[in-house]
PDB file of N, CA and C in Angstrom:
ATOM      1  N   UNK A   1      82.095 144.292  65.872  1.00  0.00           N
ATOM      2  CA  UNK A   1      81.348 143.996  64.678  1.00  0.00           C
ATOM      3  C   UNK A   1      79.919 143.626  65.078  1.00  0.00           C
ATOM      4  N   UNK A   2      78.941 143.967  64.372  1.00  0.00           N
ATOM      5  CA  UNK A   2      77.498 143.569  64.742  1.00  0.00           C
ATOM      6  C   UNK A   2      77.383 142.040  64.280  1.00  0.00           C
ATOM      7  N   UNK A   3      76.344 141.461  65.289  1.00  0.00           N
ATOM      8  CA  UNK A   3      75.877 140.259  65.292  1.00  0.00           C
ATOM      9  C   UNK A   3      74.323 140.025  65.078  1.00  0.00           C
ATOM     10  N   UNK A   4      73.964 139.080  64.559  1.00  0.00           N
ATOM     11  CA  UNK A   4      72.573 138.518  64.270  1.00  0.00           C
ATOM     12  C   UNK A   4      72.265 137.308  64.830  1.00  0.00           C
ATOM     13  N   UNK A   5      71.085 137.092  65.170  1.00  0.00           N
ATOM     14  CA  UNK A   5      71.168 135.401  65.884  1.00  0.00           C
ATOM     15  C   UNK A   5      69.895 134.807  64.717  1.00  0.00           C
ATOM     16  N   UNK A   6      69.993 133.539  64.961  1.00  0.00           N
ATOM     17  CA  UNK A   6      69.069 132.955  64.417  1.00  0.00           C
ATOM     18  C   UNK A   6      69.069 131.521  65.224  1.00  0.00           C
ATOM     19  N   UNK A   7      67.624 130.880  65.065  1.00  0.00           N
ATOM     20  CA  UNK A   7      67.432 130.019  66.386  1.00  0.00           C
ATOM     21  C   UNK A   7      68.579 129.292  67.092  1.00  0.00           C
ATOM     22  N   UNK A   8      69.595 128.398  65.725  1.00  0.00           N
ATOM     23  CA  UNK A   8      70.383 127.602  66.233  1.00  0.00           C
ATOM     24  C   UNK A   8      72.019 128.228  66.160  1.00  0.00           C
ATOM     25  N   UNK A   9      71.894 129.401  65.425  1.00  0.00           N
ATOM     26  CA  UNK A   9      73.567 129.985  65.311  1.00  0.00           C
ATOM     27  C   UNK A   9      73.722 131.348  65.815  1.00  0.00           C
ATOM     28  N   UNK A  10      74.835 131.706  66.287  1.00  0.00           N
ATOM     29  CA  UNK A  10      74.753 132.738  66.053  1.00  0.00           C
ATOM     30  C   UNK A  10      75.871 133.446  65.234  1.00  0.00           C
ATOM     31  N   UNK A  11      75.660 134.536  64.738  1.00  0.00           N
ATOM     32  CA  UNK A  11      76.245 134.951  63.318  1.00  0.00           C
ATOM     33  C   UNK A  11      76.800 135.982  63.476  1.00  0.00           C
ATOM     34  N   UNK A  12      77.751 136.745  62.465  1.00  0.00           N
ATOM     35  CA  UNK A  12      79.076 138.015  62.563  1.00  0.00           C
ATOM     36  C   UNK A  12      78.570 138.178  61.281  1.00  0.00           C
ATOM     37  N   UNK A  13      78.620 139.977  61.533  1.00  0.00           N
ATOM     38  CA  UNK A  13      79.030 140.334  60.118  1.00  0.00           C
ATOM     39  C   UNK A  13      79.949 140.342  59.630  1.00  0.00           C
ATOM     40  N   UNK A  14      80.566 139.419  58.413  1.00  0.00           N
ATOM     41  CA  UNK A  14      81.917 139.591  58.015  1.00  0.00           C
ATOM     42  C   UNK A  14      82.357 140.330  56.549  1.00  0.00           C
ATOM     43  N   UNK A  15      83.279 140.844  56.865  1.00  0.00           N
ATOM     44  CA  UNK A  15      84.075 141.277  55.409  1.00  0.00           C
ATOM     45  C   UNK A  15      84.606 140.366  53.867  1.00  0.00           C
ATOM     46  N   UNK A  16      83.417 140.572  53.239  1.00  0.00           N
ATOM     47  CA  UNK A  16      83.677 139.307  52.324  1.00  0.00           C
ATOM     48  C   UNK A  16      85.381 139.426  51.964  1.00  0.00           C
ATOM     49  N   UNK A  17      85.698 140.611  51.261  1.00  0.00           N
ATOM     50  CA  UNK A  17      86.806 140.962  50.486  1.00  0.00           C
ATOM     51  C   UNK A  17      87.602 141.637  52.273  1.00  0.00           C
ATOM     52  N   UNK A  18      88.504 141.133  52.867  1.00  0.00           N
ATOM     53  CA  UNK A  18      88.890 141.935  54.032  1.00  0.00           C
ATOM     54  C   UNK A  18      89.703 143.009  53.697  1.00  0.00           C
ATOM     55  N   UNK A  19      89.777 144.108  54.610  1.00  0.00           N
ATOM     56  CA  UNK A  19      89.700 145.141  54.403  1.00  0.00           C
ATOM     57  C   UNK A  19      91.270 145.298  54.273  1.00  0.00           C
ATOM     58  N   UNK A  20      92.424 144.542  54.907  1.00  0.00           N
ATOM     59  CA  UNK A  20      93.579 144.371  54.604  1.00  0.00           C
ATOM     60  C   UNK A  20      93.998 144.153  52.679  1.00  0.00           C
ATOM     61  N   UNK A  21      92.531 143.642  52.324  1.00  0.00           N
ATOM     62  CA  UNK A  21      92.896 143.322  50.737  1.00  0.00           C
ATOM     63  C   UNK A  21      92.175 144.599  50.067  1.00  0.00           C
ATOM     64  N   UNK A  22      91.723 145.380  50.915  1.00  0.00           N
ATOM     65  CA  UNK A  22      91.370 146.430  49.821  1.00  0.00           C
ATOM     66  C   UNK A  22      89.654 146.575  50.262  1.00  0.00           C
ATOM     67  N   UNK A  23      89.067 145.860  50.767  1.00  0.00           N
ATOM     68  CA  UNK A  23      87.638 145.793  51.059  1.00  0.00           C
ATOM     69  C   UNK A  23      87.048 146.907  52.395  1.00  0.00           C
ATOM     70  N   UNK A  24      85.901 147.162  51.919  1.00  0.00           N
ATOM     71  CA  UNK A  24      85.367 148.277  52.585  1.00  0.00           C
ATOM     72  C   UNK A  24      83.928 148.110  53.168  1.00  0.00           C
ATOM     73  N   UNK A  25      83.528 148.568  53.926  1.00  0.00           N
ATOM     74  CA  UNK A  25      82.391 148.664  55.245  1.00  0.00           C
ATOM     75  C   UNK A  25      81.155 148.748  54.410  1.00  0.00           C
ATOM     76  N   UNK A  26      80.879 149.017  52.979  1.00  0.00           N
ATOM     77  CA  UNK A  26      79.613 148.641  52.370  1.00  0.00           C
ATOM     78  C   UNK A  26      79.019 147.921  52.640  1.00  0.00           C
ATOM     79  N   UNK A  27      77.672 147.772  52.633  1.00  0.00           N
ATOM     80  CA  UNK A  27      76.907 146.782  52.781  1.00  0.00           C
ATOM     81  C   UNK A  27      77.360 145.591  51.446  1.00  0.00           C
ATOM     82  N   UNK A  28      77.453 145.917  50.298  1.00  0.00           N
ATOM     83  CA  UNK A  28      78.067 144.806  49.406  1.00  0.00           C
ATOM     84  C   UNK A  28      79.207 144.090  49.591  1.00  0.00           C
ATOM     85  N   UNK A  29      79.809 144.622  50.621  1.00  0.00           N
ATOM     86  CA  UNK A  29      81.163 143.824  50.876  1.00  0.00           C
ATOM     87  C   UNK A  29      81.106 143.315  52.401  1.00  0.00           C
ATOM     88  N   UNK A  30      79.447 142.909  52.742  1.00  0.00           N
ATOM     89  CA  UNK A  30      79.600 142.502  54.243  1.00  0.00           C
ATOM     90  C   UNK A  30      78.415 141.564  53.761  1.00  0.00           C
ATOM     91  N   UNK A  31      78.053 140.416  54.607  1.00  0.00           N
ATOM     92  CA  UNK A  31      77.677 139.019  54.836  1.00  0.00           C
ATOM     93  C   UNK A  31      77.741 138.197  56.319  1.00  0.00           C
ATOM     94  N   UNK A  32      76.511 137.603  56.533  1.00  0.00           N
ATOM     95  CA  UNK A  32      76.384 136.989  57.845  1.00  0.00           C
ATOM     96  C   UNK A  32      77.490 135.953  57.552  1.00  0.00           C
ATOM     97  N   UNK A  33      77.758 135.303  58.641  1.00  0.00           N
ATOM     98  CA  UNK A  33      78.884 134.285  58.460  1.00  0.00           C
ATOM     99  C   UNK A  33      78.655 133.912  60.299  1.00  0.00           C
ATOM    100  N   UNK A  34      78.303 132.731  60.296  1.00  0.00           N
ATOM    101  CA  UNK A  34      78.666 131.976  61.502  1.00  0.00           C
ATOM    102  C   UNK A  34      79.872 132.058  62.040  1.00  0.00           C
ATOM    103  N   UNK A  35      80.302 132.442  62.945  1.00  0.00           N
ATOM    104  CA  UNK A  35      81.542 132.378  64.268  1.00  0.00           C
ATOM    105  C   UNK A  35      82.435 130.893  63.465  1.00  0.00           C
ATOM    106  N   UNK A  36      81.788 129.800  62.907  1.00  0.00           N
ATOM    107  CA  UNK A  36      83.187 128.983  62.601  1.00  0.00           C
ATOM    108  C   UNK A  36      83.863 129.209  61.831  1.00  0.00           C
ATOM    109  N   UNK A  37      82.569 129.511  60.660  1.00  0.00           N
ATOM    110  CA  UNK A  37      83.019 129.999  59.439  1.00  0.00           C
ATOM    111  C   UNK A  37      84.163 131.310  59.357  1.00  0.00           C
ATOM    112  N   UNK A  38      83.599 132.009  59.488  1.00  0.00           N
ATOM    113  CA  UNK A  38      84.027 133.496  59.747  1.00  0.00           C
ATOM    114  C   UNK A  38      85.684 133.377  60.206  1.00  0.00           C
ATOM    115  N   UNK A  39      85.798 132.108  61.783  1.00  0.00           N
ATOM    116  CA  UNK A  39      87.643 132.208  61.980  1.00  0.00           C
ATOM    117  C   UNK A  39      88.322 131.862  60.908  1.00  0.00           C
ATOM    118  N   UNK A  40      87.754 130.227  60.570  1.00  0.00           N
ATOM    119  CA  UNK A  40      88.391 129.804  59.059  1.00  0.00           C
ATOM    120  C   UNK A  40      88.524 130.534  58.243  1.00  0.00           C
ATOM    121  N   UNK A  41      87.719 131.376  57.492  1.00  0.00           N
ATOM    122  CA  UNK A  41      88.301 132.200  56.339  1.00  0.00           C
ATOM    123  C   UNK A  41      88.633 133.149  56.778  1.00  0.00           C
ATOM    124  N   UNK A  42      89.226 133.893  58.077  1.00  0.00           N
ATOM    125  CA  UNK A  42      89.918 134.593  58.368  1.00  0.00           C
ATOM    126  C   UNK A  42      89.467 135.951  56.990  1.00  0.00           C
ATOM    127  N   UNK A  43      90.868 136.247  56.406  1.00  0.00           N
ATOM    128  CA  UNK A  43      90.729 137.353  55.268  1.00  0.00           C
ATOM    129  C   UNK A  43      91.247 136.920  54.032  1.00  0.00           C
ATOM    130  N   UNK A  44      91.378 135.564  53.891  1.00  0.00           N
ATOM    131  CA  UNK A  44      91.522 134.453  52.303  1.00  0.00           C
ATOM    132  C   UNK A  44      90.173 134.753  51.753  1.00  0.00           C
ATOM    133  N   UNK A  45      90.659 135.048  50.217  1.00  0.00           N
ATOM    134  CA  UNK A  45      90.310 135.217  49.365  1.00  0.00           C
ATOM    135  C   UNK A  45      90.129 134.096  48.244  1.00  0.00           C
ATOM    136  N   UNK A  46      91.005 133.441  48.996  1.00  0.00           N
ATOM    137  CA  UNK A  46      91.003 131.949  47.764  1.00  0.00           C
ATOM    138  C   UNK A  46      92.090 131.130  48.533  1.00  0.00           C
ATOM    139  N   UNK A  47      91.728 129.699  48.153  1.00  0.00           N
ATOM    140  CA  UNK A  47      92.566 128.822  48.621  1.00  0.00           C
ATOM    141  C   UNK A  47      92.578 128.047  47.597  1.00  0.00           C
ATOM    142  N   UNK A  48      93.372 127.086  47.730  1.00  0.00           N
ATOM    143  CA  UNK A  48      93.477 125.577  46.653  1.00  0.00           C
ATOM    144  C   UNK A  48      92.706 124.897  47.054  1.00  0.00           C
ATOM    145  N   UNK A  49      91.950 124.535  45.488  1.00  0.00           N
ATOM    146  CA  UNK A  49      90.984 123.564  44.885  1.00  0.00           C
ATOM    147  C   UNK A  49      91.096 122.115  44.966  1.00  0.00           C
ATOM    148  N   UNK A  50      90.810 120.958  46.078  1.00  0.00           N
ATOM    149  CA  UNK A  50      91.244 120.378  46.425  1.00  0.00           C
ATOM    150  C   UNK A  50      91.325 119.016  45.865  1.00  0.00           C
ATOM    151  N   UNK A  51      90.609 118.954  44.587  1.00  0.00           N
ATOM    152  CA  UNK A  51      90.505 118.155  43.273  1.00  0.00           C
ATOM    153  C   UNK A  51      91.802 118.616  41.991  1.00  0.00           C
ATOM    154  N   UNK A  52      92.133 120.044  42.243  1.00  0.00           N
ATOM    155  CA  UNK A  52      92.887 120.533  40.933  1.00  0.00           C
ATOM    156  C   UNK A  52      94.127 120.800  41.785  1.00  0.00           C
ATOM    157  N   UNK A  53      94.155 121.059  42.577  1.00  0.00           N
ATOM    158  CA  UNK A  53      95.260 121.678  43.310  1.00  0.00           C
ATOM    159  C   UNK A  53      95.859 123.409  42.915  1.00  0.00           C
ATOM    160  N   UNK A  54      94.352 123.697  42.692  1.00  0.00           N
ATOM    161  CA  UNK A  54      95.317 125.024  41.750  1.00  0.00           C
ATOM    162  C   UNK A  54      94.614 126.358  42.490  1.00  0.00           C
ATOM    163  N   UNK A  55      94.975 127.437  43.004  1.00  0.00           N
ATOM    164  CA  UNK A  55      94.772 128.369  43.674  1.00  0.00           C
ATOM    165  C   UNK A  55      92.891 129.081  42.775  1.00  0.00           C
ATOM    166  N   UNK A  56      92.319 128.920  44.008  1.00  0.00           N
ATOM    167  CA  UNK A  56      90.925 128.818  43.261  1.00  0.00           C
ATOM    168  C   UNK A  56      90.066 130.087  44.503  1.00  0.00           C
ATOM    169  N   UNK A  57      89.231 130.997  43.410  1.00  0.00           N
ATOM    170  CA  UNK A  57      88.580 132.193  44.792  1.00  0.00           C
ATOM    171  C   UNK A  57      87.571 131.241  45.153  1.00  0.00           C
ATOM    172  N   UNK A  58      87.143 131.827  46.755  1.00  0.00           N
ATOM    173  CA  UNK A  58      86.124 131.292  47.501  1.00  0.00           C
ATOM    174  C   UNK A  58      84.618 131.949  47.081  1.00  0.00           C
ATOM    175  N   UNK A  59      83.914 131.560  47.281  1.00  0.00           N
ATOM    176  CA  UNK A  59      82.605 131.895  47.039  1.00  0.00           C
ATOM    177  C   UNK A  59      81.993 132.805  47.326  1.00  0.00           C
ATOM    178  N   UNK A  60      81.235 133.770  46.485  1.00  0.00           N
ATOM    179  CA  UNK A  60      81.337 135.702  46.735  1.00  0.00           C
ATOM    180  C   UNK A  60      79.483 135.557  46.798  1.00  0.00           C
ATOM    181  N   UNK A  61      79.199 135.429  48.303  1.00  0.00           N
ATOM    182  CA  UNK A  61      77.507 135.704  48.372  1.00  0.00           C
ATOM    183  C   UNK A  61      76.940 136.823  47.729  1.00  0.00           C
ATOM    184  N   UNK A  62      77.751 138.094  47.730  1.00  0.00           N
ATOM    185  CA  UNK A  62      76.597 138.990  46.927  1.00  0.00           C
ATOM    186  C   UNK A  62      76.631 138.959  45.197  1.00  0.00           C
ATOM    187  N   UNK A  63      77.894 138.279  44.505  1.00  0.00           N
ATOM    188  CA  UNK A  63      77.786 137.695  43.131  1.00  0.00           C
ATOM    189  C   UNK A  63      77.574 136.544  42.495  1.00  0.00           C
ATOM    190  N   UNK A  64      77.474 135.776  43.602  1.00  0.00           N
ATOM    191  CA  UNK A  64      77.478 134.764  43.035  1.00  0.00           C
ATOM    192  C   UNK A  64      75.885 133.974  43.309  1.00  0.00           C
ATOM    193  N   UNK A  65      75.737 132.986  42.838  1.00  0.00           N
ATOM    194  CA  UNK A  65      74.759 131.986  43.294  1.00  0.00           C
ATOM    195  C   UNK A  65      74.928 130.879  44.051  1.00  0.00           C
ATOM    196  N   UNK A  66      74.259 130.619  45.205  1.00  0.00           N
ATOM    197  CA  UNK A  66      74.850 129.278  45.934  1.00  0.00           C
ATOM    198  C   UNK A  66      74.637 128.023  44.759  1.00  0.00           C
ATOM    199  N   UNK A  67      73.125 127.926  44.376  1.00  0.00           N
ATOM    200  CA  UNK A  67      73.088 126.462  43.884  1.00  0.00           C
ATOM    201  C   UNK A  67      74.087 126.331  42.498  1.00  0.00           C
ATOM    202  N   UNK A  68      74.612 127.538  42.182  1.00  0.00           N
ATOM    203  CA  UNK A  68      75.309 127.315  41.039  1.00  0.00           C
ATOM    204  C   UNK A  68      76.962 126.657  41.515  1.00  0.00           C
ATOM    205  N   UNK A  69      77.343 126.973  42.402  1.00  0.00           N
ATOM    206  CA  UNK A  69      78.450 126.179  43.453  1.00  0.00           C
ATOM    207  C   UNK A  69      78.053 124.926  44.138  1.00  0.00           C
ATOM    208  N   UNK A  70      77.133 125.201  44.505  1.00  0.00           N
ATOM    209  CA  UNK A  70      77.209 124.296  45.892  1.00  0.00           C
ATOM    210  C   UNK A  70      75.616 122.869  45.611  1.00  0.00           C
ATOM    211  N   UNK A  71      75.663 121.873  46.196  1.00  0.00           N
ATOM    212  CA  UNK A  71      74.633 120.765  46.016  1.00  0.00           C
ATOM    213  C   UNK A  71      74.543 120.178  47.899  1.00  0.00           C
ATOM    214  N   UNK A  72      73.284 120.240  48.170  1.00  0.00           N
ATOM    215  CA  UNK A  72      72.783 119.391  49.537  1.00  0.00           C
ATOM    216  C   UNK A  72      72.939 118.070  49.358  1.00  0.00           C
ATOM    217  N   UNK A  73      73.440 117.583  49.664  1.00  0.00           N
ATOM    218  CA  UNK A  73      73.036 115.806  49.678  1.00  0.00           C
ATOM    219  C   UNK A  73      72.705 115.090  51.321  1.00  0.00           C
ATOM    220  N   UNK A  74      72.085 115.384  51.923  1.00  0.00           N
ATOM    221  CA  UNK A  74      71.641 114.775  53.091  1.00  0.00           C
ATOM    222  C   UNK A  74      72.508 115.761  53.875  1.00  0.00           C
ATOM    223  N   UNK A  75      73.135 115.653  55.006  1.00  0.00           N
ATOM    224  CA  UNK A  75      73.941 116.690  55.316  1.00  0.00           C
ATOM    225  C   UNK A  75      75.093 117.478  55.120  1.00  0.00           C
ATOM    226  N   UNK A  76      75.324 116.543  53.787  1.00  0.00           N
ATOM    227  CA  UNK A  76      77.156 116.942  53.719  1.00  0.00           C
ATOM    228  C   UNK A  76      76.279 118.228  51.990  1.00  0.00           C
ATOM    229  N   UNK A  77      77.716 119.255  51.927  1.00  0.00           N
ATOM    230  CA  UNK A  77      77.008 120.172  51.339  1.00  0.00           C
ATOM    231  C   UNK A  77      78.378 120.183  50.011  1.00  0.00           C
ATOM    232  N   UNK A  78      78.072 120.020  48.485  1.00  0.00           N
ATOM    233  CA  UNK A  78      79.090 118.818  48.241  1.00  0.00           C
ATOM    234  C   UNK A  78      79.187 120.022  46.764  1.00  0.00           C
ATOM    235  N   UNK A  79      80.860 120.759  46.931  1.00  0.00           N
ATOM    236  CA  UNK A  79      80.905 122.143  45.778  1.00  0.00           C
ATOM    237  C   UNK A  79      80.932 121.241  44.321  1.00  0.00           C
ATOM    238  N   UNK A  80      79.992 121.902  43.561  1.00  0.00           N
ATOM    239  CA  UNK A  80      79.885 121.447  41.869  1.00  0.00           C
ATOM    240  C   UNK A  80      80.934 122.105  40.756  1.00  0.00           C
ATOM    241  N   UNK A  81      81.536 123.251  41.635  1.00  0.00           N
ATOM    242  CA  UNK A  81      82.515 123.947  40.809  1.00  0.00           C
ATOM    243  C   UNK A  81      84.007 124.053  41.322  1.00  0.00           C
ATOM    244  N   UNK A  82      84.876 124.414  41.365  1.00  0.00           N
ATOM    245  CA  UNK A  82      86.458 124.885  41.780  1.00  0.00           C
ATOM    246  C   UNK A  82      85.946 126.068  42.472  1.00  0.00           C
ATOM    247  N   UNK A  83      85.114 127.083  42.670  1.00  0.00           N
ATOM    248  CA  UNK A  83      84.495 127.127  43.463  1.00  0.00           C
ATOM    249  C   UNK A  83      84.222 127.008  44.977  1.00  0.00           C
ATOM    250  N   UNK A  84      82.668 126.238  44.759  1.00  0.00           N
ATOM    251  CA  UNK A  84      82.161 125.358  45.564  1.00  0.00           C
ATOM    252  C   UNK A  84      83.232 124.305  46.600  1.00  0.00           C
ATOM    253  N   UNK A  85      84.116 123.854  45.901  1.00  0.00           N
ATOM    254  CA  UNK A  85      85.125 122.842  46.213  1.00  0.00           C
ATOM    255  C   UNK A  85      85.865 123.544  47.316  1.00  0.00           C
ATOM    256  N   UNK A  86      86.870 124.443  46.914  1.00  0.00           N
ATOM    257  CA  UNK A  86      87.660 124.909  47.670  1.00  0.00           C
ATOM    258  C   UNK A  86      86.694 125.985  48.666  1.00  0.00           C
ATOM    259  N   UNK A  87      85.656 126.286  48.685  1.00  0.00           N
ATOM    260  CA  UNK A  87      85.114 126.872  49.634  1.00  0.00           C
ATOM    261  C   UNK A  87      84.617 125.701  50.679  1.00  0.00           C
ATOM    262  N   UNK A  88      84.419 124.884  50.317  1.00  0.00           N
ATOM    263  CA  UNK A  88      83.781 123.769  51.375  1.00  0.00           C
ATOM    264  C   UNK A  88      84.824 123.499  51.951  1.00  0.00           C
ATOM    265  N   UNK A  89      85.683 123.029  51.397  1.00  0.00           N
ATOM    266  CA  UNK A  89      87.346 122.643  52.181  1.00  0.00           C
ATOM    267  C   UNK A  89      87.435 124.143  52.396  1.00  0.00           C
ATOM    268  N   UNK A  90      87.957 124.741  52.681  1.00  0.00           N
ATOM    269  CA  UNK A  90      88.605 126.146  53.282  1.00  0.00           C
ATOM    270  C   UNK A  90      87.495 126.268  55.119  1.00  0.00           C
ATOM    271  N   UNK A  91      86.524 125.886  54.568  1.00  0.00           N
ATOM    272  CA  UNK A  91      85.623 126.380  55.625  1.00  0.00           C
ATOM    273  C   UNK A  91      85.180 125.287  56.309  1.00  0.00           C
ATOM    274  N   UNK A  92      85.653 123.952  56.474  1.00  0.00           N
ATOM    275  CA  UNK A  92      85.463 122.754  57.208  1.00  0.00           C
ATOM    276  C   UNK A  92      84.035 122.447  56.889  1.00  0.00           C
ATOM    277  N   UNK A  93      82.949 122.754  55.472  1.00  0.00           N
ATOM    278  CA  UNK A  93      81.834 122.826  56.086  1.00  0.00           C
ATOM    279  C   UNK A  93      81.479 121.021  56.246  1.00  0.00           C
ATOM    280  N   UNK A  94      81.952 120.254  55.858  1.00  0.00           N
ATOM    281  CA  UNK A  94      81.590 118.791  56.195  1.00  0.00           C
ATOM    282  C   UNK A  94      82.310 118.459  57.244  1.00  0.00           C
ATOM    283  N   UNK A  95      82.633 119.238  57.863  1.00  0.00           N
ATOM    284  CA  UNK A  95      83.256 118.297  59.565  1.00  0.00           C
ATOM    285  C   UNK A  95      82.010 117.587  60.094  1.00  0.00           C
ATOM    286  N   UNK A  96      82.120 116.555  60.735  1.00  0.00           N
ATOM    287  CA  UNK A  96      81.113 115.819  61.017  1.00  0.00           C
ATOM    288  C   UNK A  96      80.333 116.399  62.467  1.00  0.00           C
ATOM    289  N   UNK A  97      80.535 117.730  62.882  1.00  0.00           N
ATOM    290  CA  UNK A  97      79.705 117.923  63.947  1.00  0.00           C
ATOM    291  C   UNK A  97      78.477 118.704  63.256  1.00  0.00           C
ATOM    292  N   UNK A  98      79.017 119.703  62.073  1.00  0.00           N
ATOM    293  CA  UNK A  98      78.210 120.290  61.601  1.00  0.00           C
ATOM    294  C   UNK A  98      77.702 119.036  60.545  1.00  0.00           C
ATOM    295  N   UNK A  99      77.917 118.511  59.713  1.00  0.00           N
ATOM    296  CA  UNK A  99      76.987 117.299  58.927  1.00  0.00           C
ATOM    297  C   UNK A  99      76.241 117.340  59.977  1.00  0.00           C
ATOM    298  N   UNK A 100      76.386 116.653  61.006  1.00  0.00           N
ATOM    299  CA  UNK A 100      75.148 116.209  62.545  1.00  0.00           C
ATOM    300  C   UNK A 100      73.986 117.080  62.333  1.00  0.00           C
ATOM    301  N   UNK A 101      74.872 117.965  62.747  1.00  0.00           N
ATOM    302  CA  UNK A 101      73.944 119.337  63.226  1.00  0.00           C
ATOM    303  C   UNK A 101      72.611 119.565  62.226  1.00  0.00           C
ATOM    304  N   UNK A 102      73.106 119.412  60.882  1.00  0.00           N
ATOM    305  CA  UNK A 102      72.374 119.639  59.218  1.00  0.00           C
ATOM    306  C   UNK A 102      71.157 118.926  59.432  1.00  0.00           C
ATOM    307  N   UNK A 103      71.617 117.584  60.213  1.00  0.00           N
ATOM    308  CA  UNK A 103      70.786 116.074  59.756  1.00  0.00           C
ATOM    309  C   UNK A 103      69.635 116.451  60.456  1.00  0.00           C
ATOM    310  N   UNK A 104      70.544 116.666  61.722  1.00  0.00           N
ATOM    311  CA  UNK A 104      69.307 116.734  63.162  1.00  0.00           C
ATOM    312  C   UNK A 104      68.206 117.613  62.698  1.00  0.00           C
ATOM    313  N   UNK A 105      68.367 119.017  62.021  1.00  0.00           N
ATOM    314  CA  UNK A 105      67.725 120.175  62.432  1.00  0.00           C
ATOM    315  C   UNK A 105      67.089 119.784  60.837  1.00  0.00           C
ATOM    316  N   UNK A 106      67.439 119.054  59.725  1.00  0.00           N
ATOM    317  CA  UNK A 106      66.885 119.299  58.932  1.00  0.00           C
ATOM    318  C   UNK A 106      66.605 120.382  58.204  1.00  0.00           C
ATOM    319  N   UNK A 107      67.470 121.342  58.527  1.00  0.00           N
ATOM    320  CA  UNK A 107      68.035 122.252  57.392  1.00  0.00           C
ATOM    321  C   UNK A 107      68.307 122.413  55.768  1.00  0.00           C
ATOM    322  N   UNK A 108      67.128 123.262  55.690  1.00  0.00           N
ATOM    323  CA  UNK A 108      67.285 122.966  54.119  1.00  0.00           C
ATOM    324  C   UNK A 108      67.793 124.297  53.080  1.00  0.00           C
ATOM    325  N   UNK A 109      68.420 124.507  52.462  1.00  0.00           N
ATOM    326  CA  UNK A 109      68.485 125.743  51.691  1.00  0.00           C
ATOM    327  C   UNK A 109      68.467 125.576  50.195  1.00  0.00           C
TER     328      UNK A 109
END
């Protein structure tokens, strides 16, 4: 699979929709995704919503909007929707090495 770097990560192209579920080599159905990210969501499509408990899709970069999911609050990156929610949990993104990482580099999106 092709890779991209950027100063502090380096990145995979991944299969939003995996190709086991029906997804195909388009450019609309591919997205950078960091090496952590990328193992975690494996080829899930959705996981449980960890406020509702109820089987919820993960977050679709070429339809969707981040800020309409997702809110910065200092480093932790905190989902506004069922959504947002179960994509943050699915994908560890508040483990506390990456929070660190956010703080240090001052990363903003």
């Amino acid at each position: 699979m092709a890779e991209a770097w950027e100063p502090y990560f380096h990145y995979h192209v991944e299969h939003i929709i995996a190709r086991q579920h029906g997804g195909n080599d388009d450019r609309s159905n591919l997205a950078f995704s960091c090496n952590h990210c990328n193992l975690l969501k494996g080829p899930n499509i959705s996981s449980i919503d960890p406020d509702t408990g109820k089987m919820t899709a993960l977050f679709h970069p070429r339809s969707q909007e981040w800020k309409d999911h997702f809110v910065r609050e200092g480093g932790l990156i905190i989902g506004r929707t069922g959504i947002g929610r179960t994509t943050v949990f699915l994908l560890q993104m508040n483990a506390p090495h990456r929070v660190e990482l956010r703080i240090e580099n001052g990363d903003e999106f």
